[in-house]
N, C-alpha and C. Protein backbone atom coordinates (compact mmCIF):
# COMPACT_ATOMS: atom_id res chain seq x y z
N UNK A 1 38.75 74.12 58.19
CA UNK A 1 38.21 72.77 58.17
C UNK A 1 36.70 72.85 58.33
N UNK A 2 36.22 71.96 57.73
CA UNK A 2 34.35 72.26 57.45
C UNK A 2 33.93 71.00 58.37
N UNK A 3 32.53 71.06 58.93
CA UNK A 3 32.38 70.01 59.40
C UNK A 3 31.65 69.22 58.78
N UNK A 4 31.82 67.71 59.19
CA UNK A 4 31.18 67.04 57.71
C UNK A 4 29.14 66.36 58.37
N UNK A 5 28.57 66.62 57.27
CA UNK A 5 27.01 66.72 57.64
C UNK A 5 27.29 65.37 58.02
N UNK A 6 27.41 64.53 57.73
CA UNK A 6 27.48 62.77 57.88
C UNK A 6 27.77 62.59 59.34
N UNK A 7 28.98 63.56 60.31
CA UNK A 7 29.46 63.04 61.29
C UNK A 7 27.97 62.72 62.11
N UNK A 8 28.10 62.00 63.08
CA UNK A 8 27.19 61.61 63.95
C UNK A 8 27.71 62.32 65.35
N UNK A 9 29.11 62.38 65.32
CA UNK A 9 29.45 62.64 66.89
C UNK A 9 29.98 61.90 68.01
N UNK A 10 29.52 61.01 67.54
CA UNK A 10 30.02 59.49 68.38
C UNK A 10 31.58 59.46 68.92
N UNK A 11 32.55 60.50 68.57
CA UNK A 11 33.57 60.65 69.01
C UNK A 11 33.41 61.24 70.11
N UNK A 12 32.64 62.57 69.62
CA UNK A 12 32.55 63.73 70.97
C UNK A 12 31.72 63.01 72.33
N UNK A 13 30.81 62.57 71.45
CA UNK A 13 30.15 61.57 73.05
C UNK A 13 31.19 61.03 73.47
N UNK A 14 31.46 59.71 73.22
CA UNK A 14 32.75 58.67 73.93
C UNK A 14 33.66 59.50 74.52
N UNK A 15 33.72 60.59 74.24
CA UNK A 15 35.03 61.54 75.37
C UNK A 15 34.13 61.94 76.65
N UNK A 16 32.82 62.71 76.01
CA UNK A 16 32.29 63.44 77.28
C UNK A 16 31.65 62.48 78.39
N UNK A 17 31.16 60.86 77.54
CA UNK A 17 30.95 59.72 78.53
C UNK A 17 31.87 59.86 79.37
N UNK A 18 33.15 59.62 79.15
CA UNK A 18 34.25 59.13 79.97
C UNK A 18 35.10 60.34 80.92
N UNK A 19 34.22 61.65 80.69
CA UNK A 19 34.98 62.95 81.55
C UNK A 19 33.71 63.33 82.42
N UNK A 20 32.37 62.23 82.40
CA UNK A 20 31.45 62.92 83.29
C UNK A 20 31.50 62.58 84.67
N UNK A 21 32.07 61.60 85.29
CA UNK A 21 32.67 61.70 86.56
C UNK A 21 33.58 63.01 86.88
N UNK A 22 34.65 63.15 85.89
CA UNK A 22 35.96 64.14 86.46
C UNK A 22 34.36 65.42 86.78
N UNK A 23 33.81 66.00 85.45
CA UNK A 23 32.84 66.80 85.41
C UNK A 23 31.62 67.34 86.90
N UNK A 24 30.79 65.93 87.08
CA UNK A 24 30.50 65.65 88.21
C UNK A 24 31.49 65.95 89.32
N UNK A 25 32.31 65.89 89.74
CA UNK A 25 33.09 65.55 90.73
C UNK A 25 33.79 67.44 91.07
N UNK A 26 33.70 67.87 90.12
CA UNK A 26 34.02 69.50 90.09
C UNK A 26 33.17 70.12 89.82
N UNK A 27 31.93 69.50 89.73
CA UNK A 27 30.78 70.29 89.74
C UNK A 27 30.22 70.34 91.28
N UNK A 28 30.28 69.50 91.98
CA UNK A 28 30.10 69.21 93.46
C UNK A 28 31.21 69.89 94.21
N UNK A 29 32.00 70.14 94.01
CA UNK A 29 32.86 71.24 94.28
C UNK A 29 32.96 72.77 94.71
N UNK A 30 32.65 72.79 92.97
CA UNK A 30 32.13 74.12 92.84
C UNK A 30 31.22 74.70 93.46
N UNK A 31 29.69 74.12 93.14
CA UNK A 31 28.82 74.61 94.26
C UNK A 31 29.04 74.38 95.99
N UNK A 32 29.80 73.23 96.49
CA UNK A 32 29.98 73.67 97.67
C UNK A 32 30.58 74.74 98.07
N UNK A 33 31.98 75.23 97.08
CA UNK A 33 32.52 76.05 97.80
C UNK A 33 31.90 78.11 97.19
N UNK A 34 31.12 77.42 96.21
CA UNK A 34 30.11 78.80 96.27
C UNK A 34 28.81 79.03 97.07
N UNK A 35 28.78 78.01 97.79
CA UNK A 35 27.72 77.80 98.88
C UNK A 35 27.90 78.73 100.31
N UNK A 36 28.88 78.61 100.55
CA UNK A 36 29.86 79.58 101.52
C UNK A 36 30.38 81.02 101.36
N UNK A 37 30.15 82.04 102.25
CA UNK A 37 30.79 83.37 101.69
C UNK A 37 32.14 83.29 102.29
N UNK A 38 32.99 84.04 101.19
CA UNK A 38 34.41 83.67 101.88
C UNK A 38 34.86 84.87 102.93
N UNK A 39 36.24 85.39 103.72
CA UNK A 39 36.21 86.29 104.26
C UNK A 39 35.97 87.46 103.69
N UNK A 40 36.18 87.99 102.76
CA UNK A 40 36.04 89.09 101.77
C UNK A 40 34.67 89.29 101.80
N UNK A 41 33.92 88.43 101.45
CA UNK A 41 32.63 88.85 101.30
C UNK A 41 32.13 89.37 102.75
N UNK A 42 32.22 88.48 103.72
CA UNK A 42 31.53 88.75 104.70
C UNK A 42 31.88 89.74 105.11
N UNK A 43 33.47 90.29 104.70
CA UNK A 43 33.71 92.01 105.62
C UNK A 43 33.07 92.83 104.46
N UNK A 44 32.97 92.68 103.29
CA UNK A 44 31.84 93.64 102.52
C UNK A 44 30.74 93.78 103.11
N UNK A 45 29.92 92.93 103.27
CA UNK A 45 29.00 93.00 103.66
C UNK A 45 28.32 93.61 105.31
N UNK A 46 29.57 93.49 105.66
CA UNK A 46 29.53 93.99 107.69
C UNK A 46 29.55 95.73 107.62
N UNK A 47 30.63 95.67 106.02
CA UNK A 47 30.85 97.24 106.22
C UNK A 47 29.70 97.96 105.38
N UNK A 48 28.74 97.40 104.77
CA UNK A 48 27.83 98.02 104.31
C UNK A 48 26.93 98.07 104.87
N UNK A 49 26.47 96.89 105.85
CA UNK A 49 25.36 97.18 107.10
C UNK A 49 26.50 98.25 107.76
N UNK A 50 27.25 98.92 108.16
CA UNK A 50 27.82 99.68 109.10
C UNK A 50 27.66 100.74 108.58
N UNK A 51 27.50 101.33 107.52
CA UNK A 51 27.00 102.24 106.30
C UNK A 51 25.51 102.68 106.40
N UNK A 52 24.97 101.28 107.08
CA UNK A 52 23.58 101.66 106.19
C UNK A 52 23.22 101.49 104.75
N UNK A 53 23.85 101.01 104.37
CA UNK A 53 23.49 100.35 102.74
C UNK A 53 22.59 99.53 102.49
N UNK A 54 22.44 99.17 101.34
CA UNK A 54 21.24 98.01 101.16
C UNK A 54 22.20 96.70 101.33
N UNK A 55 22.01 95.83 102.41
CA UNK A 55 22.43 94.48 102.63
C UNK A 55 22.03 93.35 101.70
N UNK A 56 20.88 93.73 101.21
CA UNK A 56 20.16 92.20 100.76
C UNK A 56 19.11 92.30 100.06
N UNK A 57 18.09 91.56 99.67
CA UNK A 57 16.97 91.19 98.60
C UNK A 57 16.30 90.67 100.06
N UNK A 58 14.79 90.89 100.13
CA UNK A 58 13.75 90.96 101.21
C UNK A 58 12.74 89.39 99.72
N UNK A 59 11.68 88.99 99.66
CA UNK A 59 11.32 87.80 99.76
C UNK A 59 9.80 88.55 98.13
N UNK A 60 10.60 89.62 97.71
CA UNK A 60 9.93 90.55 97.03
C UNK A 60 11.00 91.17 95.91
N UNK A 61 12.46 90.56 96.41
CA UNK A 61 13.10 90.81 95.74
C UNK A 61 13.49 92.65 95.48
N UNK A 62 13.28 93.41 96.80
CA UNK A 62 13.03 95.01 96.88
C UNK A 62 14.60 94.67 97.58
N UNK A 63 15.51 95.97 97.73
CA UNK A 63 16.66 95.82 98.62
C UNK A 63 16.18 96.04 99.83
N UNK A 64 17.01 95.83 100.84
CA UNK A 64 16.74 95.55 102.46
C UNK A 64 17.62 96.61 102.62
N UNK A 65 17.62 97.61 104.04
CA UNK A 65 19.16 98.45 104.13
C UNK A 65 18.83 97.93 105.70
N UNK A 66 20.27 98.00 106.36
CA UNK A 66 20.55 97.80 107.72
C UNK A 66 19.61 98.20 108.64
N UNK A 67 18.81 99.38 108.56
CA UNK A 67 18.38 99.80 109.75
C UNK A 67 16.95 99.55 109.44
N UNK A 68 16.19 99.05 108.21
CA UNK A 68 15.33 98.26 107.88
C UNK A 68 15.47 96.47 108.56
N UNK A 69 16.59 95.48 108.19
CA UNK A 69 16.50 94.16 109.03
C UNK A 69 16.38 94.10 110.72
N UNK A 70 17.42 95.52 110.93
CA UNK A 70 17.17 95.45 112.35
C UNK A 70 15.89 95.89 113.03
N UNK A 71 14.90 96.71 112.49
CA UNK A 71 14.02 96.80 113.07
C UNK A 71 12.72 95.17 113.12
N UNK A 72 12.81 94.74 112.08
CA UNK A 72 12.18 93.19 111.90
C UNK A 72 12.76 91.83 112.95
């Protein structure tokens, strides 16, 4: 099926008008609950400071390792 040059679209709008609440409403969602680290993450992260690994991004965007934050 080809699409036709003439369409305007006016269909596809009138749907996405009427799904931008549902849209909105799981978009506020989403980022809250990616706002939060879940348990998983946070024991990754405990066991890589326990390692000595690089924990994090410093304000330079360089990695941070454990025995680097703790001395700051």
């Amino acid at each position: 099926m080809t699409k036709d040059p003439h369409d305007t679209g006016a269909e596809a709008r009138s749907v996405s008008e009427h799904s931008g609440g549902f849209e909105s409403a799981w978009l506020d969602s989403f980022a809250e609950a990616m706002s939060k680290p879940t348990a998983q993450e946070i024991a990754f992260f405990e066991r890589r400071r326990a390692l000595g690994l690089g924990v994090g991004l410093d304000e330079n965007g360089d990695l941070v390792y454990a025995r680097q934050s703790s001395r700051e």
